[in-house]
C-alpha atoms as a PDB file:
ATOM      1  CA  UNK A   1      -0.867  21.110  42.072  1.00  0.00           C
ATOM      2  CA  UNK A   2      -4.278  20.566  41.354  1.00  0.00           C
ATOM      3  CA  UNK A   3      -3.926  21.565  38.118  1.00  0.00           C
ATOM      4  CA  UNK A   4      -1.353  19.205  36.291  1.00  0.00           C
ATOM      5  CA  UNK A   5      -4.168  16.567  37.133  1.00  0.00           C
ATOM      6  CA  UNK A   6      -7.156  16.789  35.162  1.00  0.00           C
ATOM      7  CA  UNK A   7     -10.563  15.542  36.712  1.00  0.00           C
ATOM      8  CA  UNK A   8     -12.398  12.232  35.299  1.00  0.00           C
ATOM      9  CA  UNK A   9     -15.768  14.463  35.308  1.00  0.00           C
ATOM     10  CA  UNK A  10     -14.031  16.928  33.042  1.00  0.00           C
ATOM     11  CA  UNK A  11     -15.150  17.623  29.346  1.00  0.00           C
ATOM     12  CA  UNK A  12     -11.538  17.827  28.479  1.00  0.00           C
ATOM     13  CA  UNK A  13     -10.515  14.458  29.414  1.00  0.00           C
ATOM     14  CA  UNK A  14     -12.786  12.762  27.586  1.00  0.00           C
ATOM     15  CA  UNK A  15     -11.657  14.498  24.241  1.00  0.00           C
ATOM     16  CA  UNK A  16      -8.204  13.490  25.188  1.00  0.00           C
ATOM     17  CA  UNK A  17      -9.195  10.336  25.931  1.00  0.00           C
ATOM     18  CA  UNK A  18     -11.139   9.747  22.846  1.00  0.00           C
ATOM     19  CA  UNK A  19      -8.240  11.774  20.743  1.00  0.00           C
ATOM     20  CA  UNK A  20      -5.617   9.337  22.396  1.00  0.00           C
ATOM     21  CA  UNK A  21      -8.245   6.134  21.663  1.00  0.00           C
ATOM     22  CA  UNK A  22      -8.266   7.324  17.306  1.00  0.00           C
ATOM     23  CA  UNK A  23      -4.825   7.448  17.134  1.00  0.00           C
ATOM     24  CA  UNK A  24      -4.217   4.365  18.726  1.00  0.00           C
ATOM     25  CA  UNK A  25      -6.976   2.312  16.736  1.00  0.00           C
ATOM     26  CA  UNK A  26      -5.085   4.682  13.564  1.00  0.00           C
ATOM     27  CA  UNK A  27      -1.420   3.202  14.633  1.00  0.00           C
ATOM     28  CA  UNK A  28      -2.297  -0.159  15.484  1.00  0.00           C
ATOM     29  CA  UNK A  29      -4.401  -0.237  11.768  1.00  0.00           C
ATOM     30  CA  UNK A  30      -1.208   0.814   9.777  1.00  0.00           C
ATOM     31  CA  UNK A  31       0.918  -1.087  10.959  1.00  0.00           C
ATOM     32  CA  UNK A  32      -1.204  -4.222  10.277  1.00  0.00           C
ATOM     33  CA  UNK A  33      -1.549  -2.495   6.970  1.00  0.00           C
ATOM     34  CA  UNK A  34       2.337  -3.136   6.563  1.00  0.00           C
ATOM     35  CA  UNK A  35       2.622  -6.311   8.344  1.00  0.00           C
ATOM     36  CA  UNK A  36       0.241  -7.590   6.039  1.00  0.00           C
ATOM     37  CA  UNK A  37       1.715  -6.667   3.326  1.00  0.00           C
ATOM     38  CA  UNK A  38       4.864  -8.201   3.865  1.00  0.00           C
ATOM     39  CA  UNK A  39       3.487 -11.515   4.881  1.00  0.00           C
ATOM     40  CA  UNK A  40       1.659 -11.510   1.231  1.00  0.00           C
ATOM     41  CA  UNK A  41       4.460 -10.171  -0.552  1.00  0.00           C
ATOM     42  CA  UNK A  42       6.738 -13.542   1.483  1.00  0.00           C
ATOM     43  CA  UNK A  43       3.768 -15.901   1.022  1.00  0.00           C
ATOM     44  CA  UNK A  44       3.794 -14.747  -3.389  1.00  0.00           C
ATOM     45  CA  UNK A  45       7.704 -14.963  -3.544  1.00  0.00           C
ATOM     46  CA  UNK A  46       7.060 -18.483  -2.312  1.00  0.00           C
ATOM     47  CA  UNK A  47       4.741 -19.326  -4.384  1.00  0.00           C
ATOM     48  CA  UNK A  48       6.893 -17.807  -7.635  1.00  0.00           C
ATOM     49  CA  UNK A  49       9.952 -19.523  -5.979  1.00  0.00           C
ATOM     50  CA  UNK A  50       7.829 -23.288  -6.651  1.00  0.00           C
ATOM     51  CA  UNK A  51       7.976 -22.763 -10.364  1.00  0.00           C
ATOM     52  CA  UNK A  52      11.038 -21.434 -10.794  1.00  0.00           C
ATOM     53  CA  UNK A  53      12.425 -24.760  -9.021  1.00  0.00           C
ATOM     54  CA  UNK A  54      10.666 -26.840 -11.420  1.00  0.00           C
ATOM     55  CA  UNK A  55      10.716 -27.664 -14.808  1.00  0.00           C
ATOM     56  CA  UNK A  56       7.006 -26.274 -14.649  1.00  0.00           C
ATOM     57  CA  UNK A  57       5.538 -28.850 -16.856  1.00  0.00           C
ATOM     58  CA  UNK A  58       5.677 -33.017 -16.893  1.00  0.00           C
ATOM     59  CA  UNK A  59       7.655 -34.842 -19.423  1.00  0.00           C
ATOM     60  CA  UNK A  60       3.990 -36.068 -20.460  1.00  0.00           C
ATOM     61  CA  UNK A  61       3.355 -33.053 -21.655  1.00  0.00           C
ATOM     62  CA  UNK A  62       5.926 -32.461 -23.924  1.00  0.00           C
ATOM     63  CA  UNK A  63       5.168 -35.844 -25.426  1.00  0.00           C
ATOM     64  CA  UNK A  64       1.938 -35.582 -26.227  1.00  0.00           C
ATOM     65  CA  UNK A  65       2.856 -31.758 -27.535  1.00  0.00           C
ATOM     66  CA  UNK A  66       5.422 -33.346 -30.177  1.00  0.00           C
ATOM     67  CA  UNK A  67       2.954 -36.098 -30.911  1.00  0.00           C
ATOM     68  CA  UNK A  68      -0.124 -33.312 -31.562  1.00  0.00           C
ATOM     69  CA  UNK A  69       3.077 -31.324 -33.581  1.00  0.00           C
ATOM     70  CA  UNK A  70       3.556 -34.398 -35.862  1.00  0.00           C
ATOM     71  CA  UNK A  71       0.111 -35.264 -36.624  1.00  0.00           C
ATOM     72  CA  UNK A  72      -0.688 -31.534 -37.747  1.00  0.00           C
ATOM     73  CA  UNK A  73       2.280 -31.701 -39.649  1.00  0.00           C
ATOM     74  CA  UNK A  74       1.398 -34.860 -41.538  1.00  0.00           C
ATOM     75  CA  UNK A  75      -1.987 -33.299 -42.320  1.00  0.00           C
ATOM     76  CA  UNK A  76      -1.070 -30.291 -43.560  1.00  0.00           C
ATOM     77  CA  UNK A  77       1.684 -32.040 -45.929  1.00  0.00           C
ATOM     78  CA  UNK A  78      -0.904 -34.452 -47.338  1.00  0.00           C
ATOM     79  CA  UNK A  79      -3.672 -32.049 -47.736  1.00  0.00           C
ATOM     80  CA  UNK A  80      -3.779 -30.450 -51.290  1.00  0.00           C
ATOM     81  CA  UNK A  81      -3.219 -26.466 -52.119  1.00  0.00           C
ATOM     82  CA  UNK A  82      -6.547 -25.570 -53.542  1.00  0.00           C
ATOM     83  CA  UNK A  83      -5.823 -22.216 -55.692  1.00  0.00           C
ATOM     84  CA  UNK A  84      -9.178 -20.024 -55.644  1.00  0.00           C
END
């Protein structure tokens, strides 16, 4: 009977002990790995999910980008074709 329990003192049980310590610290690691991973992956779909709700830019903006539209427009009409 003595021998399905192994001894504190023993060489043995401090390899298991250490073997059993690695693969928990090796588990535990992964699956932070993946939990991790999903909670970015979530947190960038959320993010992506903002701009697709909204327009993305301001009425403003496409004001002012007509406006800067017409003025190139109107200089490029009224400067002359120079032929080299």
């Amino acid at each position: 009977m003595d021998f399905f329990f192994i001894e504190y003192r023993d060489p043995i049980f401090g390899l298991i002990v250490l073997f059993a310590t690695v693969l928990l610290v090796a588990i535990s690691s992964y699956a932070l790995g993946i939990w991790g991973v999903k909670d970015e992956n979530r947190s960038i779909e959320k993010f992506v999910k903002k701009f697709e709700n909204s327009s993305g830019l301001s009425q403003n903006h496409y004001k002012k980008k007509r406006e800067s539209q017409n003025i190139r427009n109107i200089l490029h009409q009224s400067t002359p074709n120079f032929i080299l």
